[in-house]
Protein backbone atom coordinates (compact mmCIF):
# COMPACT_ATOMS: atom_id res chain seq x y z
CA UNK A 1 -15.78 -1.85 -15.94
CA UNK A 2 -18.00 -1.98 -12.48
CA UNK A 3 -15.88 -3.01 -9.63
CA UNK A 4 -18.13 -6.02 -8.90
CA UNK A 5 -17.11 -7.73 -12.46
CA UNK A 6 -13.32 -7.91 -11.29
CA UNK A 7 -14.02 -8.04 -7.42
CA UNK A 8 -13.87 -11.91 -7.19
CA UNK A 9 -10.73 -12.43 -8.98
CA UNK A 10 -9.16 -9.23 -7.05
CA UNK A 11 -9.79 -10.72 -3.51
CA UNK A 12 -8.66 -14.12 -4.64
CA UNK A 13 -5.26 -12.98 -6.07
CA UNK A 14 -4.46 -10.38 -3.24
CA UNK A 15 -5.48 -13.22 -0.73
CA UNK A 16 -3.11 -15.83 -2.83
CA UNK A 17 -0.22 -13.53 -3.19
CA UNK A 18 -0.52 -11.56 0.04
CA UNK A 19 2.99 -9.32 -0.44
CA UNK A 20 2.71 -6.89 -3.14
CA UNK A 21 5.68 -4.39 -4.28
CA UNK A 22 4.75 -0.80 -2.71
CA UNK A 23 5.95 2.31 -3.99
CA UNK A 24 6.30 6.00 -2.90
CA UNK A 25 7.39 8.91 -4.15
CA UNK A 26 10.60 10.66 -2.12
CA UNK A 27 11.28 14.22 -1.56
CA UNK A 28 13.49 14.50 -4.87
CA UNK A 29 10.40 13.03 -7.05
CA UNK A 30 11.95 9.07 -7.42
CA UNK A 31 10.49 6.43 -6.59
CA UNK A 32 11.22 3.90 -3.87
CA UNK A 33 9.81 0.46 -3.14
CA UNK A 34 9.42 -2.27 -0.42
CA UNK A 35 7.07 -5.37 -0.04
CA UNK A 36 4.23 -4.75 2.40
CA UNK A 37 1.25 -6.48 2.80
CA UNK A 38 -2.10 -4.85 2.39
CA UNK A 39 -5.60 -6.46 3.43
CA UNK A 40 -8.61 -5.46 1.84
CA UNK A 41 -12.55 -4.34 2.22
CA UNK A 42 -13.53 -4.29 -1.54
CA UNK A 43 -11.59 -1.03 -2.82
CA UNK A 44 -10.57 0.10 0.03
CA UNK A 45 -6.97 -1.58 1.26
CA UNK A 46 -5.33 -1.02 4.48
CA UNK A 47 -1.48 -1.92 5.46
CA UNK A 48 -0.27 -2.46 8.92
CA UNK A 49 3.43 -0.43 9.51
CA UNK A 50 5.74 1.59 11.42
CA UNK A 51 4.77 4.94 12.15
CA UNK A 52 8.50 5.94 12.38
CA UNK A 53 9.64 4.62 8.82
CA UNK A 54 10.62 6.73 5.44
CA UNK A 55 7.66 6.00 3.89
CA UNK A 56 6.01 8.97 6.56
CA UNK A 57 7.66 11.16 4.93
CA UNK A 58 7.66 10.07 1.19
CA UNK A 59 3.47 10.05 1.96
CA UNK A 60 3.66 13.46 3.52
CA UNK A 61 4.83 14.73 0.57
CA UNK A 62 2.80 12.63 -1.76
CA UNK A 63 0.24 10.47 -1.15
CA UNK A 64 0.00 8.36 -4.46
CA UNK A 65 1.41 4.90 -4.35
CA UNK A 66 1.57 2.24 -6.30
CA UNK A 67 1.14 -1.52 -5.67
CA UNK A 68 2.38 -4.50 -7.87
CA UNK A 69 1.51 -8.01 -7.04
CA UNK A 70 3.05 -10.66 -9.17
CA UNK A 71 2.98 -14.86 -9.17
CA UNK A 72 4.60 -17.47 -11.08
CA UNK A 73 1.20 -17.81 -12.62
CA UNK A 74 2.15 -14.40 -14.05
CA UNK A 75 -1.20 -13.33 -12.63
CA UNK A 76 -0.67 -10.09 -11.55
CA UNK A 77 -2.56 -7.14 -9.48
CA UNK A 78 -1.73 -3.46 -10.29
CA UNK A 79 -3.20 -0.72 -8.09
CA UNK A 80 -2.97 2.55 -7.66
CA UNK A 81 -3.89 4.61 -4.64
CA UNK A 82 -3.98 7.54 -2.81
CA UNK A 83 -3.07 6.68 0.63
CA UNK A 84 -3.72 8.21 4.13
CA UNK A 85 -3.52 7.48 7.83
CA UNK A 86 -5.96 5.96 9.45
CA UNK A 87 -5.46 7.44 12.92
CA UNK A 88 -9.34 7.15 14.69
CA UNK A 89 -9.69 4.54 17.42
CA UNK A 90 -12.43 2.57 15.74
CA UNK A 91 -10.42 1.69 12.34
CA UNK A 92 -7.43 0.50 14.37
CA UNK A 93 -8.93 -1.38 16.39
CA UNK A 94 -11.21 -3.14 13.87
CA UNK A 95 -8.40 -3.54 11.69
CA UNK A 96 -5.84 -5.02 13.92
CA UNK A 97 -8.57 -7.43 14.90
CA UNK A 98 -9.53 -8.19 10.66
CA UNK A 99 -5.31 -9.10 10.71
CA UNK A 100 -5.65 -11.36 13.64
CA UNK A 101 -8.80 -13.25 12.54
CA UNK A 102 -7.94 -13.35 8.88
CA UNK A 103 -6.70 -16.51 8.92
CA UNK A 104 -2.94 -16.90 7.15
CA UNK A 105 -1.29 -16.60 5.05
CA UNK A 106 -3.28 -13.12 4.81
CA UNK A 107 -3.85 -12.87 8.69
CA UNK A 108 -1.42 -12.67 11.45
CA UNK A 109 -1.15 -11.23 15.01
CA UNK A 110 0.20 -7.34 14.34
CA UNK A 111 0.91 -8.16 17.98
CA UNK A 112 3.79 -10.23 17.52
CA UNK A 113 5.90 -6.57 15.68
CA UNK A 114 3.74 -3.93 17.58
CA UNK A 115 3.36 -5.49 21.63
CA UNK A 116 1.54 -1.79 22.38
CA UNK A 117 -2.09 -3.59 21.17
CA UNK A 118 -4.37 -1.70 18.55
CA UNK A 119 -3.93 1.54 20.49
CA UNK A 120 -0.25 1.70 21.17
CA UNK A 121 1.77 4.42 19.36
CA UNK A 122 4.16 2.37 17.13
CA UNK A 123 2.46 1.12 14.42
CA UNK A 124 0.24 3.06 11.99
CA UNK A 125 -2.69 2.43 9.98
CA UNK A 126 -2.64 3.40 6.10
CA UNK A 127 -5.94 3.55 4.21
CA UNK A 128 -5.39 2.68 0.54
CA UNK A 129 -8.23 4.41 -1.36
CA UNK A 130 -7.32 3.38 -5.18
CA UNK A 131 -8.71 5.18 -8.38
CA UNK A 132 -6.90 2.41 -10.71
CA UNK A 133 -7.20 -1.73 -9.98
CA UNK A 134 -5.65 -3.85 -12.87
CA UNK A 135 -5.87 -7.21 -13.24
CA UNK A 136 -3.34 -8.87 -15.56
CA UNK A 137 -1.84 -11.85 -16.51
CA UNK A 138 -1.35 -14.26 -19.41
CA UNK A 139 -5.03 -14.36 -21.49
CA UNK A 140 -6.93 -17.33 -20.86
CA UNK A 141 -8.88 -17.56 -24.03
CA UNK A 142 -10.93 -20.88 -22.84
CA UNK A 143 -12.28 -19.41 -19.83
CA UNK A 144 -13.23 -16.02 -21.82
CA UNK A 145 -10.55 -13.79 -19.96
CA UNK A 146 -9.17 -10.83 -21.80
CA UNK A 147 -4.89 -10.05 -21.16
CA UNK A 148 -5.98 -7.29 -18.72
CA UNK A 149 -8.98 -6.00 -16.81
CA UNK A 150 -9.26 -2.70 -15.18
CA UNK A 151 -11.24 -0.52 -12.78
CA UNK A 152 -11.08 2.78 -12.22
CA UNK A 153 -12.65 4.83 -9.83
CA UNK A 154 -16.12 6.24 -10.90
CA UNK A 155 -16.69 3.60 -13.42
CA UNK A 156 -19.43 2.26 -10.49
């Protein structure tokens, strides 16, 4: 399935539900989750954080993550990811500014948890690049939509 066939839906759910369940892999190989909340360009996602926070060095170890948004509407988002920081001048500031103009309940000032602006040392920029995007949910035979859709990476 091409991207563009679930893209709509994608950006409509991730806008609705904003926080999504992240998880990372720690040192010992188990998981461990927290509810973070990812904007995105198409495929490619990007989460405002701490710098200074365990999940630096669960991705140092392993970059894969996995990202679970969920509604009452049981429509649900599945990704997963590799995921990187995003440490050049340009993303951050772009970004930070894409948060603040992104109006809510997506968008917020990162300025109100990270005073240091887009180039303070605090925060960090991670780049979600995914290789798996499921959409799921309870099938919705009179508009045509199947259980579960899914993109992976390539398929484009």
């Amino acid at each position: 399935m091409k991207f563009e066939e679930i893209e709509a839906d994608f950006a409509e759910r991730t806008r609705r539900i904003v926080w999504c369940t992240v998880a990372t892999v720690d040192r010992a190989g188990r998981p461990r989750t927290r509810i973070l909340h990812p904007i995105w360009e198409g495929t490619t996602g990007w989460i405002a954080t701490g710098r200074e926070s365990l999940k630096t060095k669960h991705l140092a170890n392993n970059p894969h993550v996995s990202l679970q948004y969920w509604d009452p509407m049981q429509q649900n988002v599945n990704v997963e990811a590799m995921a990187e920081w995003a440490d050049g001048a340009e993303d951050r500031r772009r970004i930070w500014e894409l948060y603040k103009n992104t109006p809510p309940p997506l968008g917020y000032d990162i300025g109100e948890f990270f005073p240091g602006g887009p180039d303070g040392g605090a925060w960090g920029l991670l780049k979600l690049k995914p290789w798996r995007i499921e959409l799921g949910g309870m099938a919705d035979p009179a508009a045509g939509l199947p259980f579960r859709r899914i993109w992976t990476a390539g398929e484009d």
